[in-house]
Protein backbone atom coordinates (compact mmCIF):
# COMPACT_ATOMS: atom_id res chain seq x y z
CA UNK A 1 -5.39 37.27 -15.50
CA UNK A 2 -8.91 36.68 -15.44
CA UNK A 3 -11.42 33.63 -16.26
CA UNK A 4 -13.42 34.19 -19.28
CA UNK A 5 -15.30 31.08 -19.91
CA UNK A 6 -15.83 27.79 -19.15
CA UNK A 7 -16.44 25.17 -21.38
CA UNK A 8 -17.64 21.12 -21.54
CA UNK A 9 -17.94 18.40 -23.35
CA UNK A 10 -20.20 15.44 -22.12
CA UNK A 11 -18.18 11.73 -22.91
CA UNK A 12 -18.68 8.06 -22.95
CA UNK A 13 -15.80 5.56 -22.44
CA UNK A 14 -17.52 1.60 -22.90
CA UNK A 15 -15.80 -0.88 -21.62
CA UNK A 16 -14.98 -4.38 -23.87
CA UNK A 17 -16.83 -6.34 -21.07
CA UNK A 18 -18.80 -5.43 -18.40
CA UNK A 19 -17.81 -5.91 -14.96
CA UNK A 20 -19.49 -6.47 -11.12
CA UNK A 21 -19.00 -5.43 -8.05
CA UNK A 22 -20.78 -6.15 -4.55
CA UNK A 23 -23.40 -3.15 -5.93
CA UNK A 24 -22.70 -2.51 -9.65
CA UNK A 25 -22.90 -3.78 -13.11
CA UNK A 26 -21.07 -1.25 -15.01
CA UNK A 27 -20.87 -1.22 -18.90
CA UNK A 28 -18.49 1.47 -19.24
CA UNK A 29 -18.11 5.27 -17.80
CA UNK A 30 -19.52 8.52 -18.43
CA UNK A 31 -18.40 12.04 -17.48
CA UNK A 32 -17.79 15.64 -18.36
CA UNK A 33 -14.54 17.44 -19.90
CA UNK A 34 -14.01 20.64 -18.95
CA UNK A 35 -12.04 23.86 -19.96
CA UNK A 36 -11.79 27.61 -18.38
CA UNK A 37 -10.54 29.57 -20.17
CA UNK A 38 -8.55 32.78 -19.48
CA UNK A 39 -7.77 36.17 -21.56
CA UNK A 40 -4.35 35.13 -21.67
CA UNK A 41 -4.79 32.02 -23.51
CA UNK A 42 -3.98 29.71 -20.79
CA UNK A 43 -6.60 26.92 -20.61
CA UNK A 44 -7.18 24.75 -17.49
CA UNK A 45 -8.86 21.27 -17.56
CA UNK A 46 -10.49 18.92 -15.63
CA UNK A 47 -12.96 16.29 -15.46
CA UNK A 48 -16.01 14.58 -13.90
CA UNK A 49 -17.35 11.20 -14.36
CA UNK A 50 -20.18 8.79 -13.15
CA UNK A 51 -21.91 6.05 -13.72
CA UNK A 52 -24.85 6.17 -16.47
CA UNK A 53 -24.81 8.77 -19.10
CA UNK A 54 -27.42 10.06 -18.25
CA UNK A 55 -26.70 11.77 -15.21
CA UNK A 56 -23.93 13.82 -16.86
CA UNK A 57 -26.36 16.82 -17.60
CA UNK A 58 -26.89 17.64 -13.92
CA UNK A 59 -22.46 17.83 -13.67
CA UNK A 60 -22.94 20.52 -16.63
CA UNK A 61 -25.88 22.37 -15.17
CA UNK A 62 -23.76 22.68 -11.98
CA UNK A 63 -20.89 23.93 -13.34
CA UNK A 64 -22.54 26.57 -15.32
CA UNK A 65 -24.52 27.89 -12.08
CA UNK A 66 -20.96 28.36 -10.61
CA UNK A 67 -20.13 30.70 -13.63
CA UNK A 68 -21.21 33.87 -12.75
CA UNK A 69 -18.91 33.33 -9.65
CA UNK A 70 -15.93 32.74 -11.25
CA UNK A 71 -16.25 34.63 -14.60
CA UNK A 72 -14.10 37.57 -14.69
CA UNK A 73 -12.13 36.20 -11.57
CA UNK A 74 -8.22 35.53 -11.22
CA UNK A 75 -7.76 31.98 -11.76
CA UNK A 76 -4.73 32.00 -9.88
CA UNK A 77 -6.80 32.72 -6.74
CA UNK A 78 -7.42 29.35 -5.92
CA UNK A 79 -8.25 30.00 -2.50
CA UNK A 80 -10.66 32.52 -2.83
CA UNK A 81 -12.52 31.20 -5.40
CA UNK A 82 -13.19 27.84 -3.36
CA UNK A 83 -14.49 30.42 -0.67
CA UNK A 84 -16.44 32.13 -3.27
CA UNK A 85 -18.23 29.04 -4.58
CA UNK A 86 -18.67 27.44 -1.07
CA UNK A 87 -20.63 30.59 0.01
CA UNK A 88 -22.59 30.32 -3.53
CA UNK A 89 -23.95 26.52 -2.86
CA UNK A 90 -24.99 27.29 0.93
CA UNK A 91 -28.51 27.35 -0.03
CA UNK A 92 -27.74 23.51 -2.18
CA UNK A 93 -26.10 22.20 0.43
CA UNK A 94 -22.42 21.57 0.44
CA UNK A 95 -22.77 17.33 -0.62
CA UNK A 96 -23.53 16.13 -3.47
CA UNK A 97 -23.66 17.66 -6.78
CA UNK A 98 -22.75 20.99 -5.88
CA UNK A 99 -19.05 19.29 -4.95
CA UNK A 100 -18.41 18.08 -8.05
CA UNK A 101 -18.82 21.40 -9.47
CA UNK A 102 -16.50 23.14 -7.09
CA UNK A 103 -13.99 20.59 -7.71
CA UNK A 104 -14.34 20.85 -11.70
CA UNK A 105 -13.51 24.32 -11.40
CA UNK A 106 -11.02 24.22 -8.62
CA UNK A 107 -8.57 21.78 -10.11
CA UNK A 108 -8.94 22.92 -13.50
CA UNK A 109 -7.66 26.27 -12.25
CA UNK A 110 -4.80 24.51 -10.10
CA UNK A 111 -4.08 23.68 -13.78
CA UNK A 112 -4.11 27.14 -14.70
CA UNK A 113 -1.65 28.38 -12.05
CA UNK A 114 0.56 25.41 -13.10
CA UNK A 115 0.83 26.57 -16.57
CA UNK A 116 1.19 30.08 -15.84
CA UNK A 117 4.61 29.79 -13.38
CA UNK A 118 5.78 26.82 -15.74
CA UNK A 119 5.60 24.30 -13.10
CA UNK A 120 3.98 20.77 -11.82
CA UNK A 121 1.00 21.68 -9.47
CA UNK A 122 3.32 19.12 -7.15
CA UNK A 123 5.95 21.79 -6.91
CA UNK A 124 3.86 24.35 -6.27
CA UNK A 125 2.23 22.14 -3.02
CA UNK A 126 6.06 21.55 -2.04
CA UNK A 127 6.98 18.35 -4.22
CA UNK A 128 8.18 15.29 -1.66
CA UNK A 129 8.71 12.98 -3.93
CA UNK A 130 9.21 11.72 -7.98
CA UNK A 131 7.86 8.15 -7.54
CA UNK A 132 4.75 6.32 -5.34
CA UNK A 133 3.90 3.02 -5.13
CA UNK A 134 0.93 1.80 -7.20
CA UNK A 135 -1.74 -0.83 -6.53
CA UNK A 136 -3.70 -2.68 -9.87
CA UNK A 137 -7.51 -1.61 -9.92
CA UNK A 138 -9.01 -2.32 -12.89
CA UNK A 139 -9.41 -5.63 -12.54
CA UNK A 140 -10.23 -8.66 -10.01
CA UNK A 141 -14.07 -8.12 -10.66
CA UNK A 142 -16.62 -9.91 -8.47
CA UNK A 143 -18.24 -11.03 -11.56
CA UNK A 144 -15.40 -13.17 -12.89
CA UNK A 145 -14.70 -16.47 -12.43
CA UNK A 146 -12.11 -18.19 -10.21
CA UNK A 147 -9.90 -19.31 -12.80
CA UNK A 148 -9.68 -15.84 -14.74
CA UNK A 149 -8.96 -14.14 -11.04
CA UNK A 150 -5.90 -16.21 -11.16
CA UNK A 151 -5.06 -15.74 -14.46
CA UNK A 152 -5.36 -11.27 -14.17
CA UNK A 153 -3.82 -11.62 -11.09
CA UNK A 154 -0.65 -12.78 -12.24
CA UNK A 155 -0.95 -10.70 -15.32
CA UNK A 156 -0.84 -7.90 -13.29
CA UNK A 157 2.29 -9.05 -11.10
CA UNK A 158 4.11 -9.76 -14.42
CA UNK A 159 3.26 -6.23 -15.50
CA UNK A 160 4.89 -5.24 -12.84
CA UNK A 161 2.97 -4.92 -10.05
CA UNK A 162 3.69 -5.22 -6.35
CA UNK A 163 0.25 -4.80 -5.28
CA UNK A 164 -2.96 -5.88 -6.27
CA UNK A 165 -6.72 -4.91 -5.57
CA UNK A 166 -9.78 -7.46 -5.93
CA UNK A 167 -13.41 -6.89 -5.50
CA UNK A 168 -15.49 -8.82 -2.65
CA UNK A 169 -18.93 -8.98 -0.57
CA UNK A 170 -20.72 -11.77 -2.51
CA UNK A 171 -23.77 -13.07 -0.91
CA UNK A 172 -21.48 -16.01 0.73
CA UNK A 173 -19.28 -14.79 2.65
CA UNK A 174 -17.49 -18.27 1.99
CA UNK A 175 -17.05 -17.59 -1.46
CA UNK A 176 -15.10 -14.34 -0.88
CA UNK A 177 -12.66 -16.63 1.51
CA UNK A 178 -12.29 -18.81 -1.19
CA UNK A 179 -11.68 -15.94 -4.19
CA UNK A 180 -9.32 -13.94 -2.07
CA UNK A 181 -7.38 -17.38 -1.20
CA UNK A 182 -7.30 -18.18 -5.01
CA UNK A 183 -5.54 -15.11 -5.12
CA UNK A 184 -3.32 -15.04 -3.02
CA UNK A 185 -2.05 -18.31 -3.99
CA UNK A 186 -1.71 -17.00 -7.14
CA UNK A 187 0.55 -14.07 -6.37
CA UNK A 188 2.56 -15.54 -3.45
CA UNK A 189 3.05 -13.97 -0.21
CA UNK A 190 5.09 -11.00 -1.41
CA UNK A 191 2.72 -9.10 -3.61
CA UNK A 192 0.38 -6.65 -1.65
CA UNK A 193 -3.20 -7.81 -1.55
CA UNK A 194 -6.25 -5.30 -0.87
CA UNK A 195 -10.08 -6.22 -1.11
CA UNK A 196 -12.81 -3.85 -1.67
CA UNK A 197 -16.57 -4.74 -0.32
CA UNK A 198 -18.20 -1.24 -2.12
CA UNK A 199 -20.13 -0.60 0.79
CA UNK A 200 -22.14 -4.15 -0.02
CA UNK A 201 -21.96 -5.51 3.41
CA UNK A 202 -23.89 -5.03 6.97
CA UNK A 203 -21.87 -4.20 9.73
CA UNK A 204 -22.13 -7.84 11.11
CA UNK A 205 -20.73 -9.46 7.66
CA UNK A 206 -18.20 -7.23 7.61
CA UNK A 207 -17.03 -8.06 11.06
CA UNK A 208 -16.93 -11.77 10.23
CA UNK A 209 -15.89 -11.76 7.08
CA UNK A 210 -12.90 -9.89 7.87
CA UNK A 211 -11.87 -11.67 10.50
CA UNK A 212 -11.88 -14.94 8.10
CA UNK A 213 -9.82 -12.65 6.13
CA UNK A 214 -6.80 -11.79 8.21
CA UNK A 215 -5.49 -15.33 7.50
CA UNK A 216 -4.19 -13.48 3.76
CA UNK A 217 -2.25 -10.52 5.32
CA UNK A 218 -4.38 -7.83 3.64
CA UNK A 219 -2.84 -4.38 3.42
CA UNK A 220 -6.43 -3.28 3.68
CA UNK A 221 -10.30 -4.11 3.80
CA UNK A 222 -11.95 -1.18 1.74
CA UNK A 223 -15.21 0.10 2.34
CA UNK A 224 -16.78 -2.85 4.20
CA UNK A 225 -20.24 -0.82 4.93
CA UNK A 226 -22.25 1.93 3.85
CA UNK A 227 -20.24 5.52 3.23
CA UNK A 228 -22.86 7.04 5.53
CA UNK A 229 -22.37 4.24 7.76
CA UNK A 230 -19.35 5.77 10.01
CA UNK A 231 -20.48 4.41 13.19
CA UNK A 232 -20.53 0.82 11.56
CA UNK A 233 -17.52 1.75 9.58
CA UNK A 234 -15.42 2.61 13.12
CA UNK A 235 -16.90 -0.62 14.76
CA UNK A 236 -15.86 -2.77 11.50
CA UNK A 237 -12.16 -0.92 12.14
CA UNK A 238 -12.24 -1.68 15.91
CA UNK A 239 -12.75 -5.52 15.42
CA UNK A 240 -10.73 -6.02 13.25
CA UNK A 241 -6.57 -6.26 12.72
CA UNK A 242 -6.85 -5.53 8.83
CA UNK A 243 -6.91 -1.72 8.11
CA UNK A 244 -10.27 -0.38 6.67
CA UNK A 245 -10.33 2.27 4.25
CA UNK A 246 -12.25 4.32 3.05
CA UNK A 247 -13.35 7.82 2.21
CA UNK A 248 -13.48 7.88 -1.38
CA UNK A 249 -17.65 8.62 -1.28
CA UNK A 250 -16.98 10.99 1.34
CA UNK A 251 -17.23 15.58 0.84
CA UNK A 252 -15.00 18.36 1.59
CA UNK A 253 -12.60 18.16 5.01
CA UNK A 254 -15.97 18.55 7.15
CA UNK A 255 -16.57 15.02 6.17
CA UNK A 256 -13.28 13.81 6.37
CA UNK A 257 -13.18 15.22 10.13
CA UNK A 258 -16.08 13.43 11.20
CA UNK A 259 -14.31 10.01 9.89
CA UNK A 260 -11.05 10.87 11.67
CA UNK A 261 -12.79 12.05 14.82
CA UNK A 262 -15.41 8.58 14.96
CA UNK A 263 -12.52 6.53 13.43
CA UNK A 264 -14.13 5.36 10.82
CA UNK A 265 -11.10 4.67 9.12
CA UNK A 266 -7.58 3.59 9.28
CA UNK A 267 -6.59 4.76 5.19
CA UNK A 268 -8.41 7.68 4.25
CA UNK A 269 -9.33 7.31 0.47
CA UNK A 270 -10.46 11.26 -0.70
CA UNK A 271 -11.92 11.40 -4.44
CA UNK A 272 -10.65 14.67 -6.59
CA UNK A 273 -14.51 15.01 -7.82
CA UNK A 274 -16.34 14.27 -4.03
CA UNK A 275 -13.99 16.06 -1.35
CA UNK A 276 -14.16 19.88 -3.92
CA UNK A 277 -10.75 19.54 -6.36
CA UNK A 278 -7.02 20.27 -5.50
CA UNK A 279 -7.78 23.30 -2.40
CA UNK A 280 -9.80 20.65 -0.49
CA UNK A 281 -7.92 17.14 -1.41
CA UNK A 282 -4.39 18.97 0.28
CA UNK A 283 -6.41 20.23 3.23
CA UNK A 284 -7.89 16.68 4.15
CA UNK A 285 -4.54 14.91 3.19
CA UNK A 286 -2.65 17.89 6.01
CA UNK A 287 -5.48 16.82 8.92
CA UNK A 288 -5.05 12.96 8.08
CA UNK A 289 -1.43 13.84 8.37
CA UNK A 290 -1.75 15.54 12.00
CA UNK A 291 -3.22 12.50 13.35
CA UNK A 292 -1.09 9.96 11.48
CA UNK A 293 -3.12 8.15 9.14
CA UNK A 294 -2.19 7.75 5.66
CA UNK A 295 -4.21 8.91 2.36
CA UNK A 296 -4.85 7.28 -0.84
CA UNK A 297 -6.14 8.98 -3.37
CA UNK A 298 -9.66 7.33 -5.34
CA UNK A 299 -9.14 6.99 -8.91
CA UNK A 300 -8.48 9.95 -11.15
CA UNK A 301 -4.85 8.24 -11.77
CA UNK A 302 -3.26 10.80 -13.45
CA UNK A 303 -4.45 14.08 -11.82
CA UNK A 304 -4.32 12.86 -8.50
CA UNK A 305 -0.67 11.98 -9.10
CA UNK A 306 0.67 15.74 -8.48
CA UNK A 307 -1.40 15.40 -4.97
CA UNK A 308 0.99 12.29 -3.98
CA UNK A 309 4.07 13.89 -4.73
CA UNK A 310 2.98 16.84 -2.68
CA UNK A 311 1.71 14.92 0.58
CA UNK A 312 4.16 12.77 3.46
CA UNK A 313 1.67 10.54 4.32
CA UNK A 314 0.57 8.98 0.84
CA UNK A 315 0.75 5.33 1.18
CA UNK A 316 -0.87 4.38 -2.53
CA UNK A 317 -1.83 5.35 -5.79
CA UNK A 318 -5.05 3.65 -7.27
CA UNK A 319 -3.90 2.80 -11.08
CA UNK A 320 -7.23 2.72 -12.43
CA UNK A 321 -6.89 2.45 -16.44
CA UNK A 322 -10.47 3.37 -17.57
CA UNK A 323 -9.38 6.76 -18.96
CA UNK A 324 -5.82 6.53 -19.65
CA UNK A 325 -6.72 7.40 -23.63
CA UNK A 326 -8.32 10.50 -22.65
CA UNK A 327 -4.83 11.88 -22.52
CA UNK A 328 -1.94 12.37 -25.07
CA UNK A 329 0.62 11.81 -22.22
CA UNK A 330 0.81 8.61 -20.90
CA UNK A 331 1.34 6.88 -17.15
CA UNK A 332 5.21 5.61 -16.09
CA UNK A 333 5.74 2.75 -13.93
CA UNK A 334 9.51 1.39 -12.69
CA UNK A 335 9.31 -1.25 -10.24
CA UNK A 336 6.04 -0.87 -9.08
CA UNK A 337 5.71 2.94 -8.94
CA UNK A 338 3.98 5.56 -10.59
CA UNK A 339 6.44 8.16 -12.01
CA UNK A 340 5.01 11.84 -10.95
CA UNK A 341 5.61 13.73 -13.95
CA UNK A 342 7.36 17.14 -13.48
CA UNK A 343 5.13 18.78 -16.32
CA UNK A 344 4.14 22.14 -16.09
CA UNK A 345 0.39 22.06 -14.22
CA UNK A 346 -1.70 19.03 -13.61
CA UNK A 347 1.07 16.87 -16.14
CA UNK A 348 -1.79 15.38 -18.40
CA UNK A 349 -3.84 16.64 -21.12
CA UNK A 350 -6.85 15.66 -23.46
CA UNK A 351 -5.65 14.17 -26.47
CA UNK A 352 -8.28 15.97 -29.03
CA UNK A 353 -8.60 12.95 -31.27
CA UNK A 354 -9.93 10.80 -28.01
CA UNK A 355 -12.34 14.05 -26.90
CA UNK A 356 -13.58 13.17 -30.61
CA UNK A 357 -13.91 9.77 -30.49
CA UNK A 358 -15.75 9.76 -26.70
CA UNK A 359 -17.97 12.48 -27.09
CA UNK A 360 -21.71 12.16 -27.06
């Protein structure tokens, strides 16, 4: 089998409302659909996505200057194609940009390879499980008022819910106290709470806000400081009994080892797009594994949910909704869990009619 082209199509997704966090004012989500195809009519996909439109021409330029390393390749060569791509981008630099192209291509041909033995990219890592617990993400904006916390909240435990996520790192630290109590009163003691800071805070506000924190029993304190920040990031985790997480603006297992090594983290959070696709997303989930620390994957719901049934140490799956009608198959939850679909490849394709009605 060989790869004979690649194809993309840039999309917009706007969202009814916009929403906040400690660092962004988002109005909906951009990104980039993409296709290889093969000369035995087997088509892998994949996608990319930021924030801003406009920045989705630099994802498609970087895909197509990895074409002429993977044209005419064996899809099904996962392994050397990540080697062939990472040699390729030396001279760009292996953050950044160049990632998300590797990854593109990567997982779309994890896709591939799916397809072509008729089974769930899960199996093929060594499926562990059918099921994993999911926390509510799209939602609990810092940007909404008290009252409507409350009110989502409990929408999401009726749902069906066991654990929640809300966004914090407001200018008062006293505020967050009093949104994440709000919260908690509102979902009772048995519902899972996490809070996300989106890197908004200084190591110092993160330190004392999370100790004002601990009161709510917090399954964990996400990105408190800057990504680049691990230093601050460890000394956050050392002061505090709250797990911090993060990881999810982190590259490739080189960055990931420089987290685990400085403990920067006590929940690695690796993003399909930043740490280089499917290849790279298994190897940092095996060395978080070695040292005992659990992964959860950023966003990318559905595609990422072949990497949790693959992994033992998966603790969560984000359930992030914003592109849930890219797809013509559609996300199962039973008590609180994700269903890992047993489809052949990644499980999830692009419904054509919603490629249609996103595309710019």
């Amino acid at each position: 089998m060989k790869i004979t082209a690649i194809r993309t199509q840039a999309i917009e997704i706007p969202f009814k409302e916009p929403i906040g966090t400690s660092i962004h004012n988002i109005t909906g989500v951009a990104g980039l659909l993409v296709w290889i195809e093969t000369d035995e009519g087997i088509i892998g996909e994949s996608y990319l996505w930021v924030i801003g439109k406009h920045k989705v021409p630099v994802l498609e330029v970087m895909i197509k200057a990895l074409g002429p390393v993977v044209i005419n390749k064996n899809p099904l060569d996962t392994e050397a194609l990540y080697s062939g791509m990472w040699k390729e981008i030396n001279f760009l630099g292996h953050k950044g940009v160049t990632i998300f192209g590797m990854a593109a291509i990567d997982w779309a041909c994890w896709d591939i390879k799916g397809k072509y033995y008729n089974t769930s990219v899960g199996r093929l890592l060594g499926r562990s499980r059918d099921r994993v617990p999911a926390y509510a993400s799209g939602g609990l904006w810092t940007s909404m008022t008290i009252e409507d916390l409350q009110a989502q909240a409990k929408s999401f435990v009726q749902e069906g819910f066991k654990a929640i996520k809300m966004r914090i790192g407001l200018p008062d630290g006293n505020m967050d106290l009093e949104r994440v109590a709000a919260v908690r009163e509102a979902i009772g003691p048995s519902v899972d709470l996490m809070v996300d800071a989106n890197q908004g805070l200084s190591v110092n506000q993160a330190i004392k806000l999370g100790r004002g924190l601990e009161q709510f029993d917090l399954i964990w304190f996400e990105e408190p400081v800057q990504a680049y920040d691990l230093a601050g990031s460890a000394r956050v985790a050392a002061e505090l009994d709250t797990p911090i997480a993060s990881g999810e603006t982190e590259y490739t297992r080189y960055g990931f080892q420089d987290m685990i090594e400085r403990r920067a983290a006590d929940v690695l959070m690796p993003d399909l797009e930043r740490v280089g696709g499917v290849s790279e997303w298994i190897k940092v989930a095996h060395m978080a594994a070695a040292v005992d620390i659990p992964v959860s994957p950023h966003i990318f719901t559905e595609h990422s949910l072949q990497l949790c049934g693959a992994v033992s140490n998966i603790s969560y799956a984000e359930h992030m909704p914003w592109f849930v009608e890219l797809f013509k198959e559609k996300i199962e939850m039973i008590d609180g869990d994700i269903l890992i679909p047993d489809r052949p490849g990644m499980g999830f394709s692009f419904d054509p009619e919603a490629v249609k009605r996103f595309s710019i």
